[in-house]
PDB file of N, CA and C in Angstrom:
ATOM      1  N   UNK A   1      29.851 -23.626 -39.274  1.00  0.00           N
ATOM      2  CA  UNK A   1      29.418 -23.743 -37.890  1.00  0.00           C
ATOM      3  C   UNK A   1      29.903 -25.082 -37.342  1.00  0.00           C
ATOM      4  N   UNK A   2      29.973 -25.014 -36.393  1.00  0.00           N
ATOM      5  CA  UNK A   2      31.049 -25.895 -35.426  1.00  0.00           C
ATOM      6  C   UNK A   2      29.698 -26.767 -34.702  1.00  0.00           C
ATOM      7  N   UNK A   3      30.065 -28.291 -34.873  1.00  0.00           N
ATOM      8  CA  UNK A   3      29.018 -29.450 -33.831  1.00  0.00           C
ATOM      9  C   UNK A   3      28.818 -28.826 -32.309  1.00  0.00           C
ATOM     10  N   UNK A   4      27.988 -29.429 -31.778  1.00  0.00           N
ATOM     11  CA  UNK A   4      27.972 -28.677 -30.518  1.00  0.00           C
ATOM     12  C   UNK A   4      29.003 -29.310 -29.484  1.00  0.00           C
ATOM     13  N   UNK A   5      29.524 -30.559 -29.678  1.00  0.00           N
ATOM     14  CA  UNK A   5      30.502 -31.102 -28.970  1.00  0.00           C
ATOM     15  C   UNK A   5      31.767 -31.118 -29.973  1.00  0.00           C
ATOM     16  N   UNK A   6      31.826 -30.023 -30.324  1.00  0.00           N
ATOM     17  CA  UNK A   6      33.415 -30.018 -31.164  1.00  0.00           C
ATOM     18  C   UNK A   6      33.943 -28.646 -30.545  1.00  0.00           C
ATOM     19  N   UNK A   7      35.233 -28.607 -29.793  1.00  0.00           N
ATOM     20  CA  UNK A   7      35.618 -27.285 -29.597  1.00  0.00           C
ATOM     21  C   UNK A   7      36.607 -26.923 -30.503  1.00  0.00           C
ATOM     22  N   UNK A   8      36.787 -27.295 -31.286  1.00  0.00           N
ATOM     23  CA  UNK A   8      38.223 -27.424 -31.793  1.00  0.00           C
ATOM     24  C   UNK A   8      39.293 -27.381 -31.154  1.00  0.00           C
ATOM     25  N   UNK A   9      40.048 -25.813 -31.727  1.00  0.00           N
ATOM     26  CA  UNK A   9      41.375 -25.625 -31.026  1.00  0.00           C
ATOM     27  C   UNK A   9      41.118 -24.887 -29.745  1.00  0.00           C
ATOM     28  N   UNK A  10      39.649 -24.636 -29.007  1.00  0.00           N
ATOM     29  CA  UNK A  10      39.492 -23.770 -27.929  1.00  0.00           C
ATOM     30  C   UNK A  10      40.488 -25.068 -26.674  1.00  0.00           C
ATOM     31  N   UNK A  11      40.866 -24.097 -25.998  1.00  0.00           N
ATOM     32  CA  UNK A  11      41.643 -25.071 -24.301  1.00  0.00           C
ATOM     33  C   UNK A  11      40.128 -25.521 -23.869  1.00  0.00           C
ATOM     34  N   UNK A  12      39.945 -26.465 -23.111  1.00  0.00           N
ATOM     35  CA  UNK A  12      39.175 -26.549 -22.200  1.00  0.00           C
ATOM     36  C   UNK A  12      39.640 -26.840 -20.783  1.00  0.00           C
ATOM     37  N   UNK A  13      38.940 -27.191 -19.725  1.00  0.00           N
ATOM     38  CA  UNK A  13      39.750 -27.042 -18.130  1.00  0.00           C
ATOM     39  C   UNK A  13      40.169 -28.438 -18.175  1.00  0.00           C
ATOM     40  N   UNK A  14      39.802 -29.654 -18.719  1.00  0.00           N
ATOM     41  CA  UNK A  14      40.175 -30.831 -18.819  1.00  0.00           C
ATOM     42  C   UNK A  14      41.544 -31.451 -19.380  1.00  0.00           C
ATOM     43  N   UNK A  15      42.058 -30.234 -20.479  1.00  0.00           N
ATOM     44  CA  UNK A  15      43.197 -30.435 -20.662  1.00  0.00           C
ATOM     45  C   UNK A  15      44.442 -29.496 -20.435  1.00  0.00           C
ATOM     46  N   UNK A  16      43.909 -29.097 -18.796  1.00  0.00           N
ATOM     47  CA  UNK A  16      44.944 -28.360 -18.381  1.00  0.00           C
ATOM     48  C   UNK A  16      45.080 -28.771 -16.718  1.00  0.00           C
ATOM     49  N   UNK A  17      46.656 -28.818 -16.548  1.00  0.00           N
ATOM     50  CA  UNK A  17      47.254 -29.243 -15.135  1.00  0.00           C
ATOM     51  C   UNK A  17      46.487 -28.650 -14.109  1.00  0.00           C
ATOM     52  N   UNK A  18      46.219 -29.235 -13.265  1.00  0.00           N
ATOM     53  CA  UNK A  18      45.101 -28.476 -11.714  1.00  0.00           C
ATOM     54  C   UNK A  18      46.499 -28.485 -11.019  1.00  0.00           C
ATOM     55  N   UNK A  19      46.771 -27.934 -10.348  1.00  0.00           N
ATOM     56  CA  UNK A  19      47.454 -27.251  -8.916  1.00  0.00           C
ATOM     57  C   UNK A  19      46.191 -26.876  -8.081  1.00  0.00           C
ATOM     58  N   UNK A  20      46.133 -27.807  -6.628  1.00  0.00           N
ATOM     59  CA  UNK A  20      45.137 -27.339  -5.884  1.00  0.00           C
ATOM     60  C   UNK A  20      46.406 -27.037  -4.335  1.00  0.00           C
ATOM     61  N   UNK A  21      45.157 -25.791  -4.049  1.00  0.00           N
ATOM     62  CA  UNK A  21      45.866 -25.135  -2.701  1.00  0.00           C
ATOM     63  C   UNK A  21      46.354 -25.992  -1.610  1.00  0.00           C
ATOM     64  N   UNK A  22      45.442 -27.196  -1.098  1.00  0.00           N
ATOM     65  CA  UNK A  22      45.643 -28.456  -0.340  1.00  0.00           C
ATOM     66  C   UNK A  22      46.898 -28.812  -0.951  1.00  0.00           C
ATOM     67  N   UNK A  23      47.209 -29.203  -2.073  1.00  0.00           N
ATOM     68  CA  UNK A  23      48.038 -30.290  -2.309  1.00  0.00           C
ATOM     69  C   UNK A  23      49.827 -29.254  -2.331  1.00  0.00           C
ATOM     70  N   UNK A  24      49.449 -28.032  -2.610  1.00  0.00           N
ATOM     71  CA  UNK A  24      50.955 -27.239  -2.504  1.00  0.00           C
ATOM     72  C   UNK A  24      51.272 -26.926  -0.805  1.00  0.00           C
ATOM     73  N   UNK A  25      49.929 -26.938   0.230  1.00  0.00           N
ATOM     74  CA  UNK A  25      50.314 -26.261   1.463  1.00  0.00           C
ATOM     75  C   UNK A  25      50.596 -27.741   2.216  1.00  0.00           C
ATOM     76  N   UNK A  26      50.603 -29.015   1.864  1.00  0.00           N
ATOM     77  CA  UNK A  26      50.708 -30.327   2.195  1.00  0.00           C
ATOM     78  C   UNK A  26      52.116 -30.594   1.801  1.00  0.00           C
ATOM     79  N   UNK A  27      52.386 -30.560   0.545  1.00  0.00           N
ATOM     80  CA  UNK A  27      53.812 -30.693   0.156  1.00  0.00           C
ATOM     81  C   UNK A  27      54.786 -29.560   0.995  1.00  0.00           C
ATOM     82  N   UNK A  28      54.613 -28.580   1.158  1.00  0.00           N
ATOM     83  CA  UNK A  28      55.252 -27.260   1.809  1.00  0.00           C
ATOM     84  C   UNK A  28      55.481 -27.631   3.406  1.00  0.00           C
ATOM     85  N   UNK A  29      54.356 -28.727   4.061  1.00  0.00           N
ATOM     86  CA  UNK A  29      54.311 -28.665   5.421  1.00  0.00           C
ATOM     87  C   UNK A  29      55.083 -29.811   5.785  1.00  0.00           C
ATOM     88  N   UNK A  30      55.427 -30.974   4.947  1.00  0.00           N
ATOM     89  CA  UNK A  30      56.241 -31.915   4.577  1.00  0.00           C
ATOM     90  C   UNK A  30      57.452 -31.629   4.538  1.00  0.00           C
ATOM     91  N   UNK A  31      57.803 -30.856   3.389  1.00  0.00           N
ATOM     92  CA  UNK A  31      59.214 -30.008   3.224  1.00  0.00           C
ATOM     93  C   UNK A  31      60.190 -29.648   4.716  1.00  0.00           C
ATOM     94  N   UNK A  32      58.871 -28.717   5.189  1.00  0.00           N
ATOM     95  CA  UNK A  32      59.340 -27.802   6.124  1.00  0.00           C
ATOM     96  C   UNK A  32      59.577 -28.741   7.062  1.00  0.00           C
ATOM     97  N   UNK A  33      59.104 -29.658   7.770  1.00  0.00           N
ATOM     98  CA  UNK A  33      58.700 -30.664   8.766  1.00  0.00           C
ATOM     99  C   UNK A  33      60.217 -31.416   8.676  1.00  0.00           C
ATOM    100  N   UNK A  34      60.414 -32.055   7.375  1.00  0.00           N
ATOM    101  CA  UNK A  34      61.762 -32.809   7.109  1.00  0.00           C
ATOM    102  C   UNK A  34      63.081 -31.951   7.061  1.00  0.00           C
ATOM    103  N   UNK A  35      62.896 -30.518   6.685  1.00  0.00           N
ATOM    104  CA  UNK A  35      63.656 -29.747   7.131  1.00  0.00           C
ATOM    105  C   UNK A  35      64.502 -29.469   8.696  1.00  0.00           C
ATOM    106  N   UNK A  36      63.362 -29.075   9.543  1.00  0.00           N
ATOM    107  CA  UNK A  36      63.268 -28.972  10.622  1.00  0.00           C
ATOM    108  C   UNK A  36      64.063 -30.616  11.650  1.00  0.00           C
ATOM    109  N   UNK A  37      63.511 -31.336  11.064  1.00  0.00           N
ATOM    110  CA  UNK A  37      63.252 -32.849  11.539  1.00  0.00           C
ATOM    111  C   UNK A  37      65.286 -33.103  11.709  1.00  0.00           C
ATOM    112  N   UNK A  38      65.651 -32.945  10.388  1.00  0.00           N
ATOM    113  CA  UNK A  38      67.133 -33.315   9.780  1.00  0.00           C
ATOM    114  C   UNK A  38      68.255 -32.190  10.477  1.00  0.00           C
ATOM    115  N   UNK A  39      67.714 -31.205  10.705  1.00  0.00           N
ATOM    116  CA  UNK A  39      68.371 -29.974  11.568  1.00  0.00           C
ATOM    117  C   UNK A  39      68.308 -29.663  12.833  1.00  0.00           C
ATOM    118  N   UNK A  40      67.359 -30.396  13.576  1.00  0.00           N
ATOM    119  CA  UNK A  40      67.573 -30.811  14.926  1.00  0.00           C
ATOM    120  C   UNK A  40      68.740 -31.256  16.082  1.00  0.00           C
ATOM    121  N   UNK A  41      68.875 -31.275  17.262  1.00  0.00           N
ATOM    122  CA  UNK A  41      70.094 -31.346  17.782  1.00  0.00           C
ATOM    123  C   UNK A  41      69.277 -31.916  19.010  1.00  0.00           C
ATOM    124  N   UNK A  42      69.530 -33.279  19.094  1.00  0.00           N
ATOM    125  CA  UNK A  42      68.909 -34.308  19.930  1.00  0.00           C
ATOM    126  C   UNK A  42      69.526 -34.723  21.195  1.00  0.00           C
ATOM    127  N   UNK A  43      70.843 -34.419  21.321  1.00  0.00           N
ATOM    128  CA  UNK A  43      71.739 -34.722  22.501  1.00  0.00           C
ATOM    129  C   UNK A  43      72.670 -34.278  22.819  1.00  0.00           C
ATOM    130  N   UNK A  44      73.823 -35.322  22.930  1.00  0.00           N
ATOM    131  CA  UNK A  44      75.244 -35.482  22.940  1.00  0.00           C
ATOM    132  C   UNK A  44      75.728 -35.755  21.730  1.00  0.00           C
ATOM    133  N   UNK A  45      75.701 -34.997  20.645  1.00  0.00           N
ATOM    134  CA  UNK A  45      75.830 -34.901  18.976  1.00  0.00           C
ATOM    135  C   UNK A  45      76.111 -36.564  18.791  1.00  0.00           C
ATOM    136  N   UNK A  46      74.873 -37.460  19.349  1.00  0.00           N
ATOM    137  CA  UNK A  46      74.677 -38.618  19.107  1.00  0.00           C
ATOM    138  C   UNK A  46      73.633 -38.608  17.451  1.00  0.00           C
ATOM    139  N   UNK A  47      74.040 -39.135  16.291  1.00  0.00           N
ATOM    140  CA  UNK A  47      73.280 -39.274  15.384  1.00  0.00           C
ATOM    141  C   UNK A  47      72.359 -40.101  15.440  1.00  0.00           C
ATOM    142  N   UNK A  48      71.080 -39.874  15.153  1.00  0.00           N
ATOM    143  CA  UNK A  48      69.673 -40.475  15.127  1.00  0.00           C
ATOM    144  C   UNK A  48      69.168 -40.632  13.787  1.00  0.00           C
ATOM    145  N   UNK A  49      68.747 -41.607  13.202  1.00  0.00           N
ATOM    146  CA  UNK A  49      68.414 -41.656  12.304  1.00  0.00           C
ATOM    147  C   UNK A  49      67.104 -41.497  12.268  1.00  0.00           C
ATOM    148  N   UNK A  50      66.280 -41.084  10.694  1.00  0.00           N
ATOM    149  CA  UNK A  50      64.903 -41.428  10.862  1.00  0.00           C
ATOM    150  C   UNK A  50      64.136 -41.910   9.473  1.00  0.00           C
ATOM    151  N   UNK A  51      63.006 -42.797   9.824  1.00  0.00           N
ATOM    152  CA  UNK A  51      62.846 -43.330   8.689  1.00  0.00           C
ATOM    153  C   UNK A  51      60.836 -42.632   8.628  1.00  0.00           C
ATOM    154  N   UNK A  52      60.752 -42.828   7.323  1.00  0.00           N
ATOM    155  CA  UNK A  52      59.048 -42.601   7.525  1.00  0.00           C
ATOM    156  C   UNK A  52      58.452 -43.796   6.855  1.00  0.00           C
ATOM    157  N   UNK A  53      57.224 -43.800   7.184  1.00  0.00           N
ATOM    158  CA  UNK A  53      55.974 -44.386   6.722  1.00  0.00           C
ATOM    159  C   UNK A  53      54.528 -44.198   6.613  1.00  0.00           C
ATOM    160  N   UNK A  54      53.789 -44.603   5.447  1.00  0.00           N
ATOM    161  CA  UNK A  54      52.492 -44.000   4.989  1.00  0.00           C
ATOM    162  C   UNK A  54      51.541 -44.155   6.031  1.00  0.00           C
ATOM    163  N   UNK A  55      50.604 -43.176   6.275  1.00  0.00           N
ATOM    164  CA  UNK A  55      49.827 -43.543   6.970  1.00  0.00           C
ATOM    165  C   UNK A  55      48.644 -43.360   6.206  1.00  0.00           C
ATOM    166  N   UNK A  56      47.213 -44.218   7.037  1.00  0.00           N
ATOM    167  CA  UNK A  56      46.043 -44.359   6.283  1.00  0.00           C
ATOM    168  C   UNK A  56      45.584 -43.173   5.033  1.00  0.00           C
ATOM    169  N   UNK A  57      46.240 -41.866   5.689  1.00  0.00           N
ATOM    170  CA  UNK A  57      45.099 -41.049   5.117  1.00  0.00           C
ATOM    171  C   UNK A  57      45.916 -40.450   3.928  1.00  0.00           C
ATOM    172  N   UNK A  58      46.947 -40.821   3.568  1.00  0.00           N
ATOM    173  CA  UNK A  58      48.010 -40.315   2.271  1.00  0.00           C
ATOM    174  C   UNK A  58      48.528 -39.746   2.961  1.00  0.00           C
ATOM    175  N   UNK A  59      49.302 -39.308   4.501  1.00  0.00           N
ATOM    176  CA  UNK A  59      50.333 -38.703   4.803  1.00  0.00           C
ATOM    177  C   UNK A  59      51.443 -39.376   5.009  1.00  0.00           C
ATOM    178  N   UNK A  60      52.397 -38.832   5.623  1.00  0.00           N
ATOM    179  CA  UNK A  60      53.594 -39.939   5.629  1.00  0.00           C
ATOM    180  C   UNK A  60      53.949 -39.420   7.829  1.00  0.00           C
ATOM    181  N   UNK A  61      54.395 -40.070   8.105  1.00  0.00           N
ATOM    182  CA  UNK A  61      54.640 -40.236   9.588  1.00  0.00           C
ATOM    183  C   UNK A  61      56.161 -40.439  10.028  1.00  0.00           C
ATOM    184  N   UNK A  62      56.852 -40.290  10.189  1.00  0.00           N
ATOM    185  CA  UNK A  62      58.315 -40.208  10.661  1.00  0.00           C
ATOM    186  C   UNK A  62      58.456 -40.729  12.215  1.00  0.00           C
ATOM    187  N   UNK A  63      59.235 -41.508  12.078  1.00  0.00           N
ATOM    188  CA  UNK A  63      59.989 -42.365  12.459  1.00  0.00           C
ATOM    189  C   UNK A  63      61.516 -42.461  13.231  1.00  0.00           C
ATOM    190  N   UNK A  64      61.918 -42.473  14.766  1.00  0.00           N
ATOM    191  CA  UNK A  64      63.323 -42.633  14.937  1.00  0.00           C
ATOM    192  C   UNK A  64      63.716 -44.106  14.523  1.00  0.00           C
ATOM    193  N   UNK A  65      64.815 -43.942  14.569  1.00  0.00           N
ATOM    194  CA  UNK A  65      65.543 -45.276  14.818  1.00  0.00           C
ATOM    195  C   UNK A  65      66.909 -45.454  15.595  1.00  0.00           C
ATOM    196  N   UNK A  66      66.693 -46.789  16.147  1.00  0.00           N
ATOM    197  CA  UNK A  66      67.120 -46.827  17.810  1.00  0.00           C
ATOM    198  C   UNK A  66      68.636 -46.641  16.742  1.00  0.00           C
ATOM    199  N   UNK A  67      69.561 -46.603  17.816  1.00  0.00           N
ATOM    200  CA  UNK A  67      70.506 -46.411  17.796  1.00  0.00           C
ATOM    201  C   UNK A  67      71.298 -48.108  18.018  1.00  0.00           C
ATOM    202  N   UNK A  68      70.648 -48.131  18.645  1.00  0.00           N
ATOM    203  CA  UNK A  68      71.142 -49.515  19.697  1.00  0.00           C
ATOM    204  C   UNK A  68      70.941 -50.631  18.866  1.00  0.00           C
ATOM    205  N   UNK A  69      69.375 -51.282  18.471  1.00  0.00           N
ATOM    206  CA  UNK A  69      68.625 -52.372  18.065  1.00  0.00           C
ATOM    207  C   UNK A  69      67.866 -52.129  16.555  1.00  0.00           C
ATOM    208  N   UNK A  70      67.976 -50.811  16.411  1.00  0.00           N
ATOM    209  CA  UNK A  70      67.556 -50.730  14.691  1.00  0.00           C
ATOM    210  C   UNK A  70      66.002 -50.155  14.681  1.00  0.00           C
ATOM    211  N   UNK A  71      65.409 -50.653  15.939  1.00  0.00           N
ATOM    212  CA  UNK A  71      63.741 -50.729  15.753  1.00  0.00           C
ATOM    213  C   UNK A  71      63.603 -49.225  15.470  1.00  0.00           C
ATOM    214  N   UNK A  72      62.038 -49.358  14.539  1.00  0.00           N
ATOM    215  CA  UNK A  72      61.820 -48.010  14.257  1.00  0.00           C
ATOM    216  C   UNK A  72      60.313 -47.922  15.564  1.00  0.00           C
ATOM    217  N   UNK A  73      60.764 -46.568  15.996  1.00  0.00           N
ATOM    218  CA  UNK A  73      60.282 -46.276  17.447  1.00  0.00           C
ATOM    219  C   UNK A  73      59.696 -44.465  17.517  1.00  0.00           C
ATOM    220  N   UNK A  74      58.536 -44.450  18.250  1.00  0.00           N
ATOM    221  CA  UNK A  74      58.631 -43.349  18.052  1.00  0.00           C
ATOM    222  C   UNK A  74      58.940 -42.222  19.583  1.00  0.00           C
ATOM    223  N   UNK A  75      59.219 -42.727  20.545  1.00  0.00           N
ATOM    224  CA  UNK A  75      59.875 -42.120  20.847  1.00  0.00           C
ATOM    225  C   UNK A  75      61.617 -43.047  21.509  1.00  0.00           C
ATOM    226  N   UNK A  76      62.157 -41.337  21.804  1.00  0.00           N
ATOM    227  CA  UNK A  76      63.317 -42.161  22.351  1.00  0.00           C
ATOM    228  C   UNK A  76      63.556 -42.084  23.970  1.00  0.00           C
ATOM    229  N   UNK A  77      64.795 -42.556  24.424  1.00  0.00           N
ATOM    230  CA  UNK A  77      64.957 -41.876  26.164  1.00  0.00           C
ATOM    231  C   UNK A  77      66.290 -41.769  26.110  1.00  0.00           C
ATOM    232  N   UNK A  78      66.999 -40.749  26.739  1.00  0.00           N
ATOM    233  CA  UNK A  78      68.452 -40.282  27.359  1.00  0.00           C
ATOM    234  C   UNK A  78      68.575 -40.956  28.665  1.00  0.00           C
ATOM    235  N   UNK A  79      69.580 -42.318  28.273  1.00  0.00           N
ATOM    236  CA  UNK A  79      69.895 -42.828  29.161  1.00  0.00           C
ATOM    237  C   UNK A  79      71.076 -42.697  29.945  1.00  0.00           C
ATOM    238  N   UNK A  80      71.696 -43.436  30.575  1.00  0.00           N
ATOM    239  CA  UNK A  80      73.387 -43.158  31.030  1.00  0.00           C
ATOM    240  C   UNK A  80      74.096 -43.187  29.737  1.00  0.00           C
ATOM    241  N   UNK A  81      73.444 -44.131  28.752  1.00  0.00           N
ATOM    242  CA  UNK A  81      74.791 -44.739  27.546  1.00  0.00           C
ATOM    243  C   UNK A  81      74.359 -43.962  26.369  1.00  0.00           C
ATOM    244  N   UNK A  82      73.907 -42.728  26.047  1.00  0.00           N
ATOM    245  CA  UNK A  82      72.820 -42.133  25.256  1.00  0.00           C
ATOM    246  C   UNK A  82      71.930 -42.498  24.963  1.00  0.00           C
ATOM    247  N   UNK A  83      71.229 -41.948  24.016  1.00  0.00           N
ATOM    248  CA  UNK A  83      69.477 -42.064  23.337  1.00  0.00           C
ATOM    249  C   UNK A  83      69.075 -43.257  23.435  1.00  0.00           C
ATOM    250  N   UNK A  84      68.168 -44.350  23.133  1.00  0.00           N
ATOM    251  CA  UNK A  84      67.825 -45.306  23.140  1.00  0.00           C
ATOM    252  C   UNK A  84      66.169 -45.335  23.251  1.00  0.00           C
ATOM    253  N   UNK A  85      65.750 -46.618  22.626  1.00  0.00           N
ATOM    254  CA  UNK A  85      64.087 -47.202  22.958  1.00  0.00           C
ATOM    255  C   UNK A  85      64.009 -47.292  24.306  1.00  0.00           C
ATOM    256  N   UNK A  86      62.781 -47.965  24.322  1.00  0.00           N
ATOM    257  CA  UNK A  86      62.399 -48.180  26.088  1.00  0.00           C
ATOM    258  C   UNK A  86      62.938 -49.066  26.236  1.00  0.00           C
ATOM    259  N   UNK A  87      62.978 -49.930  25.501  1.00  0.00           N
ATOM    260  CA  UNK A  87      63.596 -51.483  25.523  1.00  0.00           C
ATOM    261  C   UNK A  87      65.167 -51.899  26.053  1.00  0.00           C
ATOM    262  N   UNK A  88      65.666 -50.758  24.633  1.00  0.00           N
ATOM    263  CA  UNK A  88      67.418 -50.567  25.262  1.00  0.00           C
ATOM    264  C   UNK A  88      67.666 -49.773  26.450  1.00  0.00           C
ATOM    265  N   UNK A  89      67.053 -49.030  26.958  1.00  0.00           N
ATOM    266  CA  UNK A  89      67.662 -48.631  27.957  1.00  0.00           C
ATOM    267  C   UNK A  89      67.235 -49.064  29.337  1.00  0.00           C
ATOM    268  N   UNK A  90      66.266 -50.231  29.460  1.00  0.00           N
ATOM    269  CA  UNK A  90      65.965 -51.334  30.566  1.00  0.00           C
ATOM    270  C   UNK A  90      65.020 -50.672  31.202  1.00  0.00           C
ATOM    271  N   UNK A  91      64.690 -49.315  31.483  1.00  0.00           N
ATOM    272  CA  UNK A  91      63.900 -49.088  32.477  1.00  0.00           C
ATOM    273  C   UNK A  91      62.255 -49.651  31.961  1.00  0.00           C
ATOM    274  N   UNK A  92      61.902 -49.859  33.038  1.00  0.00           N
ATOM    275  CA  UNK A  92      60.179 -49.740  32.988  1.00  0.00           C
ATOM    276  C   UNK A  92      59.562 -48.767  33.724  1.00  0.00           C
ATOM    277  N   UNK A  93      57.950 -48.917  33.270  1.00  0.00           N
ATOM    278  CA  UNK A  93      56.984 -47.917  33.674  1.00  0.00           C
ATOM    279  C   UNK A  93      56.732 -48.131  35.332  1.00  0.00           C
ATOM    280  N   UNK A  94      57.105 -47.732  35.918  1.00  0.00           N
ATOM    281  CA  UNK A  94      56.713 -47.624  37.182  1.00  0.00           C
ATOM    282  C   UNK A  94      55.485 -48.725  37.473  1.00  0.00           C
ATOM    283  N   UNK A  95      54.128 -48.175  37.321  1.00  0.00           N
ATOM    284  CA  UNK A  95      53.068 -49.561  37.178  1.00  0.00           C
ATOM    285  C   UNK A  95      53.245 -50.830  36.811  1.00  0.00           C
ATOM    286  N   UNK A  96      54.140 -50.829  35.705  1.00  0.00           N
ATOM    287  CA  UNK A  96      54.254 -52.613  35.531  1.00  0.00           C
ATOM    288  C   UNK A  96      54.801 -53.137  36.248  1.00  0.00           C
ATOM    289  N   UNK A  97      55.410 -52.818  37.442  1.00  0.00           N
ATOM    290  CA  UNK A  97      55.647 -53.619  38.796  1.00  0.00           C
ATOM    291  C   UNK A  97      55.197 -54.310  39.311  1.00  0.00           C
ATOM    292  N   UNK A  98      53.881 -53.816  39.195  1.00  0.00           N
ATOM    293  CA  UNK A  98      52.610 -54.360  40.083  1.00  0.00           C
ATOM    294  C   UNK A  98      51.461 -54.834  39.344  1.00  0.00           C
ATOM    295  N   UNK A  99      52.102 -55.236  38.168  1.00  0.00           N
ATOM    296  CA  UNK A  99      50.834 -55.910  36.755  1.00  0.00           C
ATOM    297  C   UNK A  99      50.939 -57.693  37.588  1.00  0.00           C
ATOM    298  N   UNK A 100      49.607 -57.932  37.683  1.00  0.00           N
ATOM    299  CA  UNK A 100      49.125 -59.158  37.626  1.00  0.00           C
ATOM    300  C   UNK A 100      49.193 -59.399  40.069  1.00  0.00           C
ATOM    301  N   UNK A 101      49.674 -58.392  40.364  1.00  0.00           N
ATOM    302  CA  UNK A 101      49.651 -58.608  41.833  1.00  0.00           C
ATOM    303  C   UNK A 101      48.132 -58.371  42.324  1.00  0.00           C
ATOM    304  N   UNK A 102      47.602 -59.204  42.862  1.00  0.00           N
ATOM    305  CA  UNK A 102      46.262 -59.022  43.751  1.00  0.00           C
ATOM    306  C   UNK A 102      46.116 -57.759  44.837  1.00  0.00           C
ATOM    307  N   UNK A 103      44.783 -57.168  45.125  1.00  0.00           N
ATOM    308  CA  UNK A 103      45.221 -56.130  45.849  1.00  0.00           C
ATOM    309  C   UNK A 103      44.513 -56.755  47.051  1.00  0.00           C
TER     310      UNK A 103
END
């Protein structure tokens, strides 16, 4: 007769790999996402690069990058000279015209 904490050669669930449903439909939505992301057609067959980074909650977040200045940005604008940040392509927001004017 066998100790009560001896299994011998029985498996138990502790020494076997977990695959959980979250973690295959997370990797799959990733996949698909960077798929999609890399096969895109953004302009004037101007190449865009993109970079990612972690965010708080263990996902990852994607990223353009300017064309122009390098910065990683998340969105872009179609200017006269193609794609670009807000920055490179000079325009401003309409309202900041009138930041700091008295009414």
């Amino acid at each position: 007769m066998l100790p009560p904490h001896d299994y011998g050669n029985i498996f138990t669930l502790e020494s076997c790999r977990k695959t959980r449903i979250d973690d295959v439909v997370r990797q799959a939505t990733q996949e698909m996402k960077k798929h999609y992301i890399e096969s895109i057609e953004l302009g004037n067959g101007q190449k865009i690069d993109l970079v990612t980074s972690r965010n708080g909650f263990g996902g990852v977040r994607y990223w353009f990058v300017c064309p122009e200045c390098g910065s990683r940005v998340g969105v872009l604008y179609s200017g006269p000279n193609g794609m670009k940040c807000r920055k490179c392509v000079g325009y401003r927001y309409r309202g900041s015209r009138y930041k700091g004017m008295c009414n």
